[in-house]
C-alpha atoms as a PDB file:
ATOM      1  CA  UNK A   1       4.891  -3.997 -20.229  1.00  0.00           C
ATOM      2  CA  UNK A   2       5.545  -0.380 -19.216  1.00  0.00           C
ATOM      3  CA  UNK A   3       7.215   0.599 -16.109  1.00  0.00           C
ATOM      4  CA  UNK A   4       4.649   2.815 -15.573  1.00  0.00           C
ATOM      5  CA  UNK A   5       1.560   0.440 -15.209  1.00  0.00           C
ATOM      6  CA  UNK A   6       2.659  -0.725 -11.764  1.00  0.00           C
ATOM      7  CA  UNK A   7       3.016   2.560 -10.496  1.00  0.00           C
ATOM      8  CA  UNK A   8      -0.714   2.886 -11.932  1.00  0.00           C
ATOM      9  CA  UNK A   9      -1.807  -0.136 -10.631  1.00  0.00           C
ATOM     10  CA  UNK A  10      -0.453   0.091  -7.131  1.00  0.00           C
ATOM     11  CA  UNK A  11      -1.887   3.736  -6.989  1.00  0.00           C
ATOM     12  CA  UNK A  12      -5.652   2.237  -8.003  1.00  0.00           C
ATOM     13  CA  UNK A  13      -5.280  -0.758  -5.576  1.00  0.00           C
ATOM     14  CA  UNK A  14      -4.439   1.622  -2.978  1.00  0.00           C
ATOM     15  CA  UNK A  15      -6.955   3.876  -3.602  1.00  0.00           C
ATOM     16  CA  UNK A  16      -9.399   1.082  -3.764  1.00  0.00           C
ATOM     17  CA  UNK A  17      -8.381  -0.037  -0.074  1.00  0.00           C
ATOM     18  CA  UNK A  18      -8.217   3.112   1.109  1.00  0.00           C
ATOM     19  CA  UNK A  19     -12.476   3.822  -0.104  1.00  0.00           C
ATOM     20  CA  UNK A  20     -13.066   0.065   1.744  1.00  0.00           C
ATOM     21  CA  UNK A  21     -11.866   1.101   5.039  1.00  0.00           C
ATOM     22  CA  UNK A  22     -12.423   5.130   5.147  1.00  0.00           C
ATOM     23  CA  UNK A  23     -15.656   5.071   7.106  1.00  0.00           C
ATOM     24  CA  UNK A  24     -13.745   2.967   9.855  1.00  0.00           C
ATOM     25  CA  UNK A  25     -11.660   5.931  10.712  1.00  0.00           C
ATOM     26  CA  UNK A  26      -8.615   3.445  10.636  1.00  0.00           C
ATOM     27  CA  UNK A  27      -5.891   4.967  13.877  1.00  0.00           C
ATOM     28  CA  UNK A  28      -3.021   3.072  11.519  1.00  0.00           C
ATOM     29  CA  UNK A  29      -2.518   1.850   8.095  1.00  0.00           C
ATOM     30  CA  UNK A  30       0.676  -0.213   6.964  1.00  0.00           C
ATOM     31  CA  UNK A  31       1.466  -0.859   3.592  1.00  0.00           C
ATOM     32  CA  UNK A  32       4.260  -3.421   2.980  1.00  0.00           C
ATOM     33  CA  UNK A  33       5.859  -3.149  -0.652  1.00  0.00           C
ATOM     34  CA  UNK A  34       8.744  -6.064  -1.840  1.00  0.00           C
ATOM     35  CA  UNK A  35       9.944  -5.577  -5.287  1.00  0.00           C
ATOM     36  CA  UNK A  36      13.261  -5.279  -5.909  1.00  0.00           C
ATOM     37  CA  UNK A  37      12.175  -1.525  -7.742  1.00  0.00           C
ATOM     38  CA  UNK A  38      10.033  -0.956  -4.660  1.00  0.00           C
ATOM     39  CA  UNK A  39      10.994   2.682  -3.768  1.00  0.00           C
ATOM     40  CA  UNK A  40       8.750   4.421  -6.530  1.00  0.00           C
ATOM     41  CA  UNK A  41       5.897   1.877  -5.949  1.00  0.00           C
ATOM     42  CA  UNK A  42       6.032   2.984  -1.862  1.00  0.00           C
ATOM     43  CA  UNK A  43       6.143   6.707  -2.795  1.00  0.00           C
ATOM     44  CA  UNK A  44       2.989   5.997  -4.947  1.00  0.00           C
ATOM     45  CA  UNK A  45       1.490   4.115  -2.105  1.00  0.00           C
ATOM     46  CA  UNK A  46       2.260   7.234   0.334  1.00  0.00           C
ATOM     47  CA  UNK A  47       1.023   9.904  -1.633  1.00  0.00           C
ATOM     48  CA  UNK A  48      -2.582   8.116  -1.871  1.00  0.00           C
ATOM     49  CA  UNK A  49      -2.185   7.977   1.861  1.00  0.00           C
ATOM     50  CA  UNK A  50      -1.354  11.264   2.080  1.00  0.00           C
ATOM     51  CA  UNK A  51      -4.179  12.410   0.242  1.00  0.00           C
ATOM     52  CA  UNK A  52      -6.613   9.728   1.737  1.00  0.00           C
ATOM     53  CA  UNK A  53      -6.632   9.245   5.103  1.00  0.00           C
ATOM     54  CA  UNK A  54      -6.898  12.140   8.080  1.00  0.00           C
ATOM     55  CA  UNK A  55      -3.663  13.790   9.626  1.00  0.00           C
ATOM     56  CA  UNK A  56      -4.291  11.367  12.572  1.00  0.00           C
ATOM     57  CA  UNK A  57      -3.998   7.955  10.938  1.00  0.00           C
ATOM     58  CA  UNK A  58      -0.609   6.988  11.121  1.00  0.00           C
ATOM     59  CA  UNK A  59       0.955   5.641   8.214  1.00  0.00           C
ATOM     60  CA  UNK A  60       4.033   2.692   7.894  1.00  0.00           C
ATOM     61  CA  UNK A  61       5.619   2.055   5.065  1.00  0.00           C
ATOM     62  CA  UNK A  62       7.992  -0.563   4.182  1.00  0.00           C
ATOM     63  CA  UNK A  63      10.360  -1.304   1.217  1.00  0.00           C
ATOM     64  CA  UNK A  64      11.412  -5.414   1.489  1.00  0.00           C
ATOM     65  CA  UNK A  65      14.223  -4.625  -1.791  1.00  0.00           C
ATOM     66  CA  UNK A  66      15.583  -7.955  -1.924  1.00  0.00           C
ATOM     67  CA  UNK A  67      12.461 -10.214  -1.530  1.00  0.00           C
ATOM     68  CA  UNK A  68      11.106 -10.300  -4.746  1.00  0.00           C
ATOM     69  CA  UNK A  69      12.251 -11.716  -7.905  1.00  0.00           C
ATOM     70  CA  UNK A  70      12.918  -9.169 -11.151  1.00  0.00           C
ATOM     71  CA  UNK A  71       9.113  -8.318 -12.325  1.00  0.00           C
ATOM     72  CA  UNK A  72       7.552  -9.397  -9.280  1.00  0.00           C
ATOM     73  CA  UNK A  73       5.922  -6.883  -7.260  1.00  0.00           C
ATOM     74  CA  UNK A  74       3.770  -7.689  -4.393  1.00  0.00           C
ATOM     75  CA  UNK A  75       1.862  -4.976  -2.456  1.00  0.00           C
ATOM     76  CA  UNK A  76      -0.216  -6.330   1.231  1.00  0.00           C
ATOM     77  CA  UNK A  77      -1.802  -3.291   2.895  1.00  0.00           C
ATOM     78  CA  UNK A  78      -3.968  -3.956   6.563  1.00  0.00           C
ATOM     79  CA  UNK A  79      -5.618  -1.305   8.071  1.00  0.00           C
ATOM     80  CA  UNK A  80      -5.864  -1.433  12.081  1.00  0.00           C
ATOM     81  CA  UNK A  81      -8.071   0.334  14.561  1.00  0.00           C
ATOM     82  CA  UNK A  82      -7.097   2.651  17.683  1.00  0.00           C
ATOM     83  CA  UNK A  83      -6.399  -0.853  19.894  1.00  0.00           C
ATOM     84  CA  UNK A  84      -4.667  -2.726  16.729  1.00  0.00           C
ATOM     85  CA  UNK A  85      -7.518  -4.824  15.743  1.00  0.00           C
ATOM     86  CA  UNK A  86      -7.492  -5.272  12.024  1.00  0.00           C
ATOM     87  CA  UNK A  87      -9.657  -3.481  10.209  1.00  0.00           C
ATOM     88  CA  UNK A  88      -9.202  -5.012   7.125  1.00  0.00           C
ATOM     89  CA  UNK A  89      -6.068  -6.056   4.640  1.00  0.00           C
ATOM     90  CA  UNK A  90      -5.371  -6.925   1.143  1.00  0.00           C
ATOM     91  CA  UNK A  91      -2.546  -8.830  -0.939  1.00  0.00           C
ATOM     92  CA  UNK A  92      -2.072  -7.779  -4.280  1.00  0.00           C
ATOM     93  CA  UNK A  93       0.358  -9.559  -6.514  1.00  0.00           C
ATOM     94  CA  UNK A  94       1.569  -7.615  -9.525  1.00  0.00           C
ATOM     95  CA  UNK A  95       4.185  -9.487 -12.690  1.00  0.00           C
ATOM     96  CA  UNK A  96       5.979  -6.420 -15.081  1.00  0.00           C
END
């Protein structure tokens, strides 16, 4: 499988969430990203963000390197309101 598709498919799935929770003006969204490759898959993730959400919706990101085994890639992304309350989330599990 190409290294590219996850990068593809984490981009989609992002974008996806991202179009489910828009009209809820999130405050917050975190996006969690273990694969032991997980660097380019979080920069894909941010720059969907980026383009995505409004300058006030904060954004956390997190690598978990080690958590994964090799070809495993699991992406969860929540999205939380002004006072925390969850909004929504979403697990994705992705084998390369």
């Amino acid at each position: 499988m190409s290294r590219s598709l996850p990068l593809q498919c984490v981009s989609a799935l992002t974008k996806d969430f991202v179009a489910e929770v828009i009209a809820k003006a999130p405050s917050r969204v975190e996006a969690k990203v273990s694969s032991r490759d997980g660097m380019p898959l979080l920069c894909a993730v941010e720059a969907v963000l980026g383009e995505a959400l409004s300058r006030t919706a904060r954004q956390e990101l997190v690598w978990l390197g080690g958590a994964s085994e090799p070809g495993r890639h699991v992406l969860e992304l929540r999205a939380f309101q002004l006072d925390n309350g969850l909004i929504s989330e979403a697990v994705h599990r992705l084998d390369t």
